[in-house]
C-alpha atoms as a PDB file:
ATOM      1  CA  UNK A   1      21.011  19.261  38.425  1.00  0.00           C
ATOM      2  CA  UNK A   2      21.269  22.646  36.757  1.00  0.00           C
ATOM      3  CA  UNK A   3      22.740  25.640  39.017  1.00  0.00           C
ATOM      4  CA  UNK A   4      21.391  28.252  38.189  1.00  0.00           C
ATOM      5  CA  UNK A   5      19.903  30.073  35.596  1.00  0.00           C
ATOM      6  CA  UNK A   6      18.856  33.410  37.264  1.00  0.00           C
ATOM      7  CA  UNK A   7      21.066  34.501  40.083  1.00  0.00           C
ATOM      8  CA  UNK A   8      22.105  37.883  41.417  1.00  0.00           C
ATOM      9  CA  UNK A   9      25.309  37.196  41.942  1.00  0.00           C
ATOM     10  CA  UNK A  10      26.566  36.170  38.566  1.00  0.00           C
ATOM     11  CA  UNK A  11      25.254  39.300  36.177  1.00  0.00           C
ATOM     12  CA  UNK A  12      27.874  40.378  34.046  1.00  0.00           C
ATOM     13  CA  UNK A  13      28.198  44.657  34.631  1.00  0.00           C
ATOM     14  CA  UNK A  14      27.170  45.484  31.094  1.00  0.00           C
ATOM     15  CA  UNK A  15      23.311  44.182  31.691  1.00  0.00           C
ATOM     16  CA  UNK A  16      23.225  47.402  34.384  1.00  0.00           C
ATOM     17  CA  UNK A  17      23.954  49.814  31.393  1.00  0.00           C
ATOM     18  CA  UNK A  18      20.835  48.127  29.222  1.00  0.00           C
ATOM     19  CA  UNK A  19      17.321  50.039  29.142  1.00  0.00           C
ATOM     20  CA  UNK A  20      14.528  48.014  31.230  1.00  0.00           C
ATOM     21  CA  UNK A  21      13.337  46.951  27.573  1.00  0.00           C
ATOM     22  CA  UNK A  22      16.805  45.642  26.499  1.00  0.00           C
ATOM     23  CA  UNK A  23      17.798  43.932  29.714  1.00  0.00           C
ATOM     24  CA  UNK A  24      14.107  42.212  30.059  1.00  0.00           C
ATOM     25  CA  UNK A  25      15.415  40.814  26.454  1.00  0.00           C
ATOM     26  CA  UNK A  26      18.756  39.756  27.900  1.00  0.00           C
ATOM     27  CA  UNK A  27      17.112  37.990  30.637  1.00  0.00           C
ATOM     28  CA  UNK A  28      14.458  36.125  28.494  1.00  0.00           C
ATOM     29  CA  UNK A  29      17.142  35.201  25.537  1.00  0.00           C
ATOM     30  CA  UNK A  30      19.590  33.999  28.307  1.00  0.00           C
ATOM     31  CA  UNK A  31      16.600  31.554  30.026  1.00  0.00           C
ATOM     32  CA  UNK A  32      15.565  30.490  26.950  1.00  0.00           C
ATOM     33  CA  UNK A  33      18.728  29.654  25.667  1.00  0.00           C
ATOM     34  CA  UNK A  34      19.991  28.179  28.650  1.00  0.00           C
ATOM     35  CA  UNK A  35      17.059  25.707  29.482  1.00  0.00           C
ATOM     36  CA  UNK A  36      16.810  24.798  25.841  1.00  0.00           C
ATOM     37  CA  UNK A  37      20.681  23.930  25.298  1.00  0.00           C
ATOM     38  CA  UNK A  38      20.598  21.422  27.914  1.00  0.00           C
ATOM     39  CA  UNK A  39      16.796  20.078  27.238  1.00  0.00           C
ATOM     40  CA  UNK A  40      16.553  16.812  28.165  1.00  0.00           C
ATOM     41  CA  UNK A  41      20.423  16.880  29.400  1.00  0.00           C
ATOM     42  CA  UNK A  42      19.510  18.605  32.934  1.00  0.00           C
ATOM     43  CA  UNK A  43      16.767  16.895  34.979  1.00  0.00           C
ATOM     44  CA  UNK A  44      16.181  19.684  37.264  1.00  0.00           C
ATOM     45  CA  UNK A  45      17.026  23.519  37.459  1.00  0.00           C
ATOM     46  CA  UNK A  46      17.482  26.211  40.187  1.00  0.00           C
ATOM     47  CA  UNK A  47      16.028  28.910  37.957  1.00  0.00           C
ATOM     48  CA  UNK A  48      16.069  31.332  40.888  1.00  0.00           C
ATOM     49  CA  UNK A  49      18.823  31.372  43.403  1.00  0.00           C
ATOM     50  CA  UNK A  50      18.640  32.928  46.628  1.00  0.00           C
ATOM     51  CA  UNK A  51      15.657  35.738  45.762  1.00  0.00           C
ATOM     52  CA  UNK A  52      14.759  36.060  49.571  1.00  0.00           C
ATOM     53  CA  UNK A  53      16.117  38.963  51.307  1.00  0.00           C
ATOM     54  CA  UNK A  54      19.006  37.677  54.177  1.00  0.00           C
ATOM     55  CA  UNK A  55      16.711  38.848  56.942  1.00  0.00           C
ATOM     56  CA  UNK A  56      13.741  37.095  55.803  1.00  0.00           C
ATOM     57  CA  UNK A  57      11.676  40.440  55.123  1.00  0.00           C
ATOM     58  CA  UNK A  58      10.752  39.870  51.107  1.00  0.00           C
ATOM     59  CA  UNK A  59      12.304  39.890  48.136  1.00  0.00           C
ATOM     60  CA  UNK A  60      16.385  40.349  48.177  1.00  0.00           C
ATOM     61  CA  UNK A  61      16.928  44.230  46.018  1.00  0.00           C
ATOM     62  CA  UNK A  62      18.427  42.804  43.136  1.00  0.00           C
ATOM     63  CA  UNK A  63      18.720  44.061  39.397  1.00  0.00           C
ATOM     64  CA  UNK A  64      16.375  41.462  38.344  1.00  0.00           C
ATOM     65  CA  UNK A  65      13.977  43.297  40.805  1.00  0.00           C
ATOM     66  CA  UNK A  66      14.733  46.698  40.033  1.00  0.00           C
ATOM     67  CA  UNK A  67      14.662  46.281  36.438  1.00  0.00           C
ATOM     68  CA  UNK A  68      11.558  43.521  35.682  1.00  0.00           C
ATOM     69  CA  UNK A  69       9.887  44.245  39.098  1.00  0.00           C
ATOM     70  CA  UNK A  70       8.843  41.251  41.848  1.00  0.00           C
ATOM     71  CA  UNK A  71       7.571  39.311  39.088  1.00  0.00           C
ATOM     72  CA  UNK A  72      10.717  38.551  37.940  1.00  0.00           C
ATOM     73  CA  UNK A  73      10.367  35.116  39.128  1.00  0.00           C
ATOM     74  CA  UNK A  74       7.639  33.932  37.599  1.00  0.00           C
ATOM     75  CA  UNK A  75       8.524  34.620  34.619  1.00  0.00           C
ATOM     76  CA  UNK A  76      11.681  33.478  34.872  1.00  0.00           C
ATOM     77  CA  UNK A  77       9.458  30.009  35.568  1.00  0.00           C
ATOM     78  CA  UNK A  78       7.294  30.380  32.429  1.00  0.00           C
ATOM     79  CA  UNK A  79      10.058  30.757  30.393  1.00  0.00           C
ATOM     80  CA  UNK A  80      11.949  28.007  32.205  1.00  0.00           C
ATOM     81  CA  UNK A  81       9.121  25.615  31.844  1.00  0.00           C
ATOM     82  CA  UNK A  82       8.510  26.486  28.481  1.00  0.00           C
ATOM     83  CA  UNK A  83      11.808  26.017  27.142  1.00  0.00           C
ATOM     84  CA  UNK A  84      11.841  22.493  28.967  1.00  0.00           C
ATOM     85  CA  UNK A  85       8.837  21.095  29.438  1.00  0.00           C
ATOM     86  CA  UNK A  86      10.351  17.896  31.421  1.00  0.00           C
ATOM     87  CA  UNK A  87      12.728  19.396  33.719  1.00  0.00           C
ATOM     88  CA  UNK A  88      11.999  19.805  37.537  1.00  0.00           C
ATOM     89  CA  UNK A  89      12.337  23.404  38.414  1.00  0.00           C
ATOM     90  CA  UNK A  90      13.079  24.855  41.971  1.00  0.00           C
ATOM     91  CA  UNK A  91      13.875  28.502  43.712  1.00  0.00           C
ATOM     92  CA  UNK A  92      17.387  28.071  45.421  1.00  0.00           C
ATOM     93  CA  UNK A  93      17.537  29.615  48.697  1.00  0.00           C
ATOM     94  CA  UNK A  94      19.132  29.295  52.048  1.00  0.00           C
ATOM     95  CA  UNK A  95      18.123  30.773  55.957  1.00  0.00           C
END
């Protein structure tokens, strides 16, 4: 099992210096790259880890959020599912 591919807390600080533009290409580049690397190595992925707010009241505020908006996850599926056809994908989460 892959863990994970999109998570807040693992975002190196030079992605909060990029333009919406540039970091929507980071975060594309680094799914793509990831899922496709282990293609057919990893049977399953946590693309998205731990999205949901602590409380329970929506999405968590997160740079993937601020910058790419609440679709964030999605796409982070598409891309996910596109790079690996095969592999099981799941949202991480806890509470």
């Amino acid at each position: 099992r892959g863990h994970t591919v999109v998570w807040h807390g693992a975002v190196p600080t030079w992605l909060n210096a990029l333009s919406t533009d540039d970091f929507r290409a980071a975060f594309e580049n680094h799914i793509r790259t990831v899922a496709d690397h282990f293609r057919g190595k990893v049977l399953a992925w946590d693309v998205v880890n731990e999205a949901v707010a602590d409380d329970g009241s929506g999405l968590r505020d997160t740079i993937f959020r601020q910058k790419l908006g609440d679709g964030y996850i999605a796409d982070a599926f598409r891309l996910a599912r596109a790079a690996d056809p095969q592999a099981l994908l799941s949202l991480n989460d806890y509470n």
